[in-house]
PDB file of N, CA and C in Angstrom:
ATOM      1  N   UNK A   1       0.831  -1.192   0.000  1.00  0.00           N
ATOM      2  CA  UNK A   1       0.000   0.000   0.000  1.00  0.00           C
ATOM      3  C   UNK A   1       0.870   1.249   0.000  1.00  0.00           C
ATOM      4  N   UNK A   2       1.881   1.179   0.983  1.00  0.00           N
ATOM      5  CA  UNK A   2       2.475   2.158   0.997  1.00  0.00           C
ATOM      6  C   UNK A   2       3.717   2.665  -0.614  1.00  0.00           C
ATOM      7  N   UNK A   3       3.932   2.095  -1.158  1.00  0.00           N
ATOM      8  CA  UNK A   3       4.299   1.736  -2.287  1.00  0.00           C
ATOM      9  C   UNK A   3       4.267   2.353  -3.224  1.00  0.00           C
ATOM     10  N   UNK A   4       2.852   1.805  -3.546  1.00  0.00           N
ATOM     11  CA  UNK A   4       1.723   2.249  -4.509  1.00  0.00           C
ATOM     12  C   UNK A   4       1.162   3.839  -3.964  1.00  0.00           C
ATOM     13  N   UNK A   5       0.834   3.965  -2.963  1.00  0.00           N
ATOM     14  CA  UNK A   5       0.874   4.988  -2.329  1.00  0.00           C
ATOM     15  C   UNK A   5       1.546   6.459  -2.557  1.00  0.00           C
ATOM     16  N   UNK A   6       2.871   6.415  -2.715  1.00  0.00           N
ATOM     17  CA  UNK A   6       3.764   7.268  -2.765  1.00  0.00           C
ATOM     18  C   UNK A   6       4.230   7.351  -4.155  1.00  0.00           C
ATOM     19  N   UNK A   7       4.158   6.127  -5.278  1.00  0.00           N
ATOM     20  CA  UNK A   7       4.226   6.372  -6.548  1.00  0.00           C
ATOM     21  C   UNK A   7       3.297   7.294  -7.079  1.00  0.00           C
ATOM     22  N   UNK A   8       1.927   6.848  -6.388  1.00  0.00           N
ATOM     23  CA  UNK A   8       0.767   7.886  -6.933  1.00  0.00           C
ATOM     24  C   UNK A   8       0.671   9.211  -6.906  1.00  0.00           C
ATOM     25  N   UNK A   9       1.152   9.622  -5.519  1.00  0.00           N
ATOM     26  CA  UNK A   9       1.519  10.908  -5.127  1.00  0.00           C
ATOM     27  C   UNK A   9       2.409  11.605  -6.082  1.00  0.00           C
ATOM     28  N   UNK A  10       3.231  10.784  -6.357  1.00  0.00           N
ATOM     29  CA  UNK A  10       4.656  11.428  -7.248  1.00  0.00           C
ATOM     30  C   UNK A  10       3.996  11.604  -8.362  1.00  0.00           C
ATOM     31  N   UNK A  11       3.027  11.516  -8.808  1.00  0.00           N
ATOM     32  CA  UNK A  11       1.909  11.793 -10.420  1.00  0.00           C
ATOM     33  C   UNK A  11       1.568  12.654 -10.636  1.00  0.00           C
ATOM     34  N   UNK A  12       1.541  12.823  -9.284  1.00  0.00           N
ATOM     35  CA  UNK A  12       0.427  13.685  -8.954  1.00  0.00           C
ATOM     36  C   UNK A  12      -1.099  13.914  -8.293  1.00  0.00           C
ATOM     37  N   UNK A  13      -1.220  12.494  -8.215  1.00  0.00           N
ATOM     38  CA  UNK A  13      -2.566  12.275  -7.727  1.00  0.00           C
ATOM     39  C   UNK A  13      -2.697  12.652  -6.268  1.00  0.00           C
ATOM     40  N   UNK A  14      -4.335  13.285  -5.919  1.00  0.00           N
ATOM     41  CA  UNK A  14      -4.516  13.599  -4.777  1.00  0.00           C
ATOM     42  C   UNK A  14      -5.158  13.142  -3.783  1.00  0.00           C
ATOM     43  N   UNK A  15      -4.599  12.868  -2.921  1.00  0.00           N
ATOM     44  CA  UNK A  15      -5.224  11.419  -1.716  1.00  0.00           C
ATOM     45  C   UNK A  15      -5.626  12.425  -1.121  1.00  0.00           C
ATOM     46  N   UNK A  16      -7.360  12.103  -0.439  1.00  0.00           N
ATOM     47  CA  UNK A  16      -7.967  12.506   0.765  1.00  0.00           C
ATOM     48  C   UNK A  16      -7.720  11.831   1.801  1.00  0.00           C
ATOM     49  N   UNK A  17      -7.370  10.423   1.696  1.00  0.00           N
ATOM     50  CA  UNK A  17      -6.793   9.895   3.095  1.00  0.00           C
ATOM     51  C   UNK A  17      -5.431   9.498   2.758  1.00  0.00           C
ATOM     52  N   UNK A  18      -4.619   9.996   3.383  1.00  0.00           N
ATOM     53  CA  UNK A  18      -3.343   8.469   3.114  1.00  0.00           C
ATOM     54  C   UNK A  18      -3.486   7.183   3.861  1.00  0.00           C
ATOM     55  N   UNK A  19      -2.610   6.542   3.529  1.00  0.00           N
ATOM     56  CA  UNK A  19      -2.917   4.919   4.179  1.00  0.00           C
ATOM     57  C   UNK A  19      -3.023   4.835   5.760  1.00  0.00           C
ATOM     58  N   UNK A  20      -4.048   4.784   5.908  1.00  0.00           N
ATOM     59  CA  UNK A  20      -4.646   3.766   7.579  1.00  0.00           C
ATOM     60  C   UNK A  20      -5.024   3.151   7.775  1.00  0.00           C
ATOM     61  N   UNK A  21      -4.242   2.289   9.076  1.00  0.00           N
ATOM     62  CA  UNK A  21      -4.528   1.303   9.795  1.00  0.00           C
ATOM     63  C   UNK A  21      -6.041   1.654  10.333  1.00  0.00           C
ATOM     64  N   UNK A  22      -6.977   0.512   9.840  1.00  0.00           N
ATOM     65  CA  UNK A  22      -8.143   0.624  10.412  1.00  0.00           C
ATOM     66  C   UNK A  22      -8.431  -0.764  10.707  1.00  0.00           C
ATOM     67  N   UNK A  23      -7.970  -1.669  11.250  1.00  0.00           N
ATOM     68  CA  UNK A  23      -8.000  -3.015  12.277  1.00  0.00           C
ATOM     69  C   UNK A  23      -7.493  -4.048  11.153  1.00  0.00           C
ATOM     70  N   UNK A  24      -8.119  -4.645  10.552  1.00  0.00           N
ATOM     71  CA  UNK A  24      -7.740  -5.909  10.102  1.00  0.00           C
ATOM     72  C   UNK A  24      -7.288  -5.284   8.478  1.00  0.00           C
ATOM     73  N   UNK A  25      -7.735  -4.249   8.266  1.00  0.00           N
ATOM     74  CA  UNK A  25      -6.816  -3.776   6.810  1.00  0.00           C
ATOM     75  C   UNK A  25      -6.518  -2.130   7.074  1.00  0.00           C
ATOM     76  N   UNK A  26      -5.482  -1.769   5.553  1.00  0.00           N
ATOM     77  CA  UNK A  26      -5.307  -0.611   5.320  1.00  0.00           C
ATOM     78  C   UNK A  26      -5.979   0.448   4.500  1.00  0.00           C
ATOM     79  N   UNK A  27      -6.068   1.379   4.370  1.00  0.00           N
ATOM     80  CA  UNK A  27      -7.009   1.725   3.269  1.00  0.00           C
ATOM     81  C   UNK A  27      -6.492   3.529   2.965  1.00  0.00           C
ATOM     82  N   UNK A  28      -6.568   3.512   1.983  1.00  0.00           N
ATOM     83  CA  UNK A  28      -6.402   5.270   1.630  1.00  0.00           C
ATOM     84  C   UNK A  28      -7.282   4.966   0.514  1.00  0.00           C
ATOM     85  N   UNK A  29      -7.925   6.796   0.368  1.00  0.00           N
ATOM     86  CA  UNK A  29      -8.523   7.353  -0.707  1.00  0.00           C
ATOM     87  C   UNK A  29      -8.275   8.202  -1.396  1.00  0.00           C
ATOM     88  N   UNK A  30      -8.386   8.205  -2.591  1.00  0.00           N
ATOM     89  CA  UNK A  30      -7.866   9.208  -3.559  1.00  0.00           C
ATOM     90  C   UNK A  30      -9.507  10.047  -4.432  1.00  0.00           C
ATOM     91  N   UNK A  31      -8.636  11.424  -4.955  1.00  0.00           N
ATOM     92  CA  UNK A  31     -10.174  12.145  -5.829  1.00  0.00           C
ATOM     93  C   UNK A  31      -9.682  11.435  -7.115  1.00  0.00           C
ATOM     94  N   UNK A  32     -10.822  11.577  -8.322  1.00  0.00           N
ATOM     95  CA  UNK A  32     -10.215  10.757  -9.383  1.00  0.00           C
ATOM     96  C   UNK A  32     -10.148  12.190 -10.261  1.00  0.00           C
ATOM     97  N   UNK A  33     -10.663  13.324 -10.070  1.00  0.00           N
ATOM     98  CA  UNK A  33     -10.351  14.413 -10.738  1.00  0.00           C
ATOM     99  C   UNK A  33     -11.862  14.480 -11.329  1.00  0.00           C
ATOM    100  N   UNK A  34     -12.615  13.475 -11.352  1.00  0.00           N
ATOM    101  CA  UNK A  34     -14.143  14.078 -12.010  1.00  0.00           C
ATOM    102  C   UNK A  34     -14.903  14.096 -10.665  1.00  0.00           C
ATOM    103  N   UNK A  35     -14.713  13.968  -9.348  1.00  0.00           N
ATOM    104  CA  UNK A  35     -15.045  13.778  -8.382  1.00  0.00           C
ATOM    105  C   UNK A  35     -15.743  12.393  -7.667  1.00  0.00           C
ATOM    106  N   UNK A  36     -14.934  11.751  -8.171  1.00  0.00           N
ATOM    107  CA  UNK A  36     -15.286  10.124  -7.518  1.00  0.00           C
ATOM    108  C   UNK A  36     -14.101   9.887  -6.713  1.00  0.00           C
ATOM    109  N   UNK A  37     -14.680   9.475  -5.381  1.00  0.00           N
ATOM    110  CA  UNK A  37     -13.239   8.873  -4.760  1.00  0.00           C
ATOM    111  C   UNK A  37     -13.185   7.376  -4.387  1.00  0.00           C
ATOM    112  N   UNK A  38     -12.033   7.160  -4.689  1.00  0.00           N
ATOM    113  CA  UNK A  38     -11.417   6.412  -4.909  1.00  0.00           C
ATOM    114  C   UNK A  38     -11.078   5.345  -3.789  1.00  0.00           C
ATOM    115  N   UNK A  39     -11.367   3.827  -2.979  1.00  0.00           N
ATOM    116  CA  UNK A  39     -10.963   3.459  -1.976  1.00  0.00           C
ATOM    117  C   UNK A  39      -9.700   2.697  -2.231  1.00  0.00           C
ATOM    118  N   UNK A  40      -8.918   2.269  -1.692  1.00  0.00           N
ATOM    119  CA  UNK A  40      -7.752   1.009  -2.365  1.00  0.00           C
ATOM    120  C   UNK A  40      -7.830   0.274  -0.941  1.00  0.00           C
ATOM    121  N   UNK A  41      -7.970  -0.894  -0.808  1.00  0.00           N
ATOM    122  CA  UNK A  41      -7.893  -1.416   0.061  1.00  0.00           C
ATOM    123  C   UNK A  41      -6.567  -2.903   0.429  1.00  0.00           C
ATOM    124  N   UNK A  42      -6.081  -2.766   1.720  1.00  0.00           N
ATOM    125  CA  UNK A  42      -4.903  -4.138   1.455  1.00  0.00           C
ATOM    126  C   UNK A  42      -5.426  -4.513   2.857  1.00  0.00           C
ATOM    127  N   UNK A  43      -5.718  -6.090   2.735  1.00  0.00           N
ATOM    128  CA  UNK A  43      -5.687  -6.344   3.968  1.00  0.00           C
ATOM    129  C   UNK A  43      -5.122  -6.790   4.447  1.00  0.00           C
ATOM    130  N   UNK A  44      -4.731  -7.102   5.773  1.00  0.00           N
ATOM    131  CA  UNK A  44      -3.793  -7.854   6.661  1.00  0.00           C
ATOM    132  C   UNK A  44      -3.958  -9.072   7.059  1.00  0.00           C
ATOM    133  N   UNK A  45      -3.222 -10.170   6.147  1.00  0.00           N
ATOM    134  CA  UNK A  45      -2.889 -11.718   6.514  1.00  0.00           C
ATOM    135  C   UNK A  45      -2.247 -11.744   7.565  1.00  0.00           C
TER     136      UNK A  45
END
């Protein structure tokens, strides 16, 4: 997540959340520029 995360950023893209721990997964959101946002989710094995 974090990864992918910081490549995206470097694009340019604009995250409303960055990646958090929210119990059993991670999750950040991004705008997509037409105003849809975006969830990415990784969970924790």
């Amino acid at each position: 997540m974090q990864a992918e995360y910081e490549k995206l950023s470097a694009k340019g893209v604009d995250f409303t959340m960055e990646p958090t721990d929210v119990g059993p997964s991670i999750i950040a959101i991004f705008d997509d520029t037409v105003g849809n946002l975006i969830q990415m989710v990784q969970l924790k094995l």
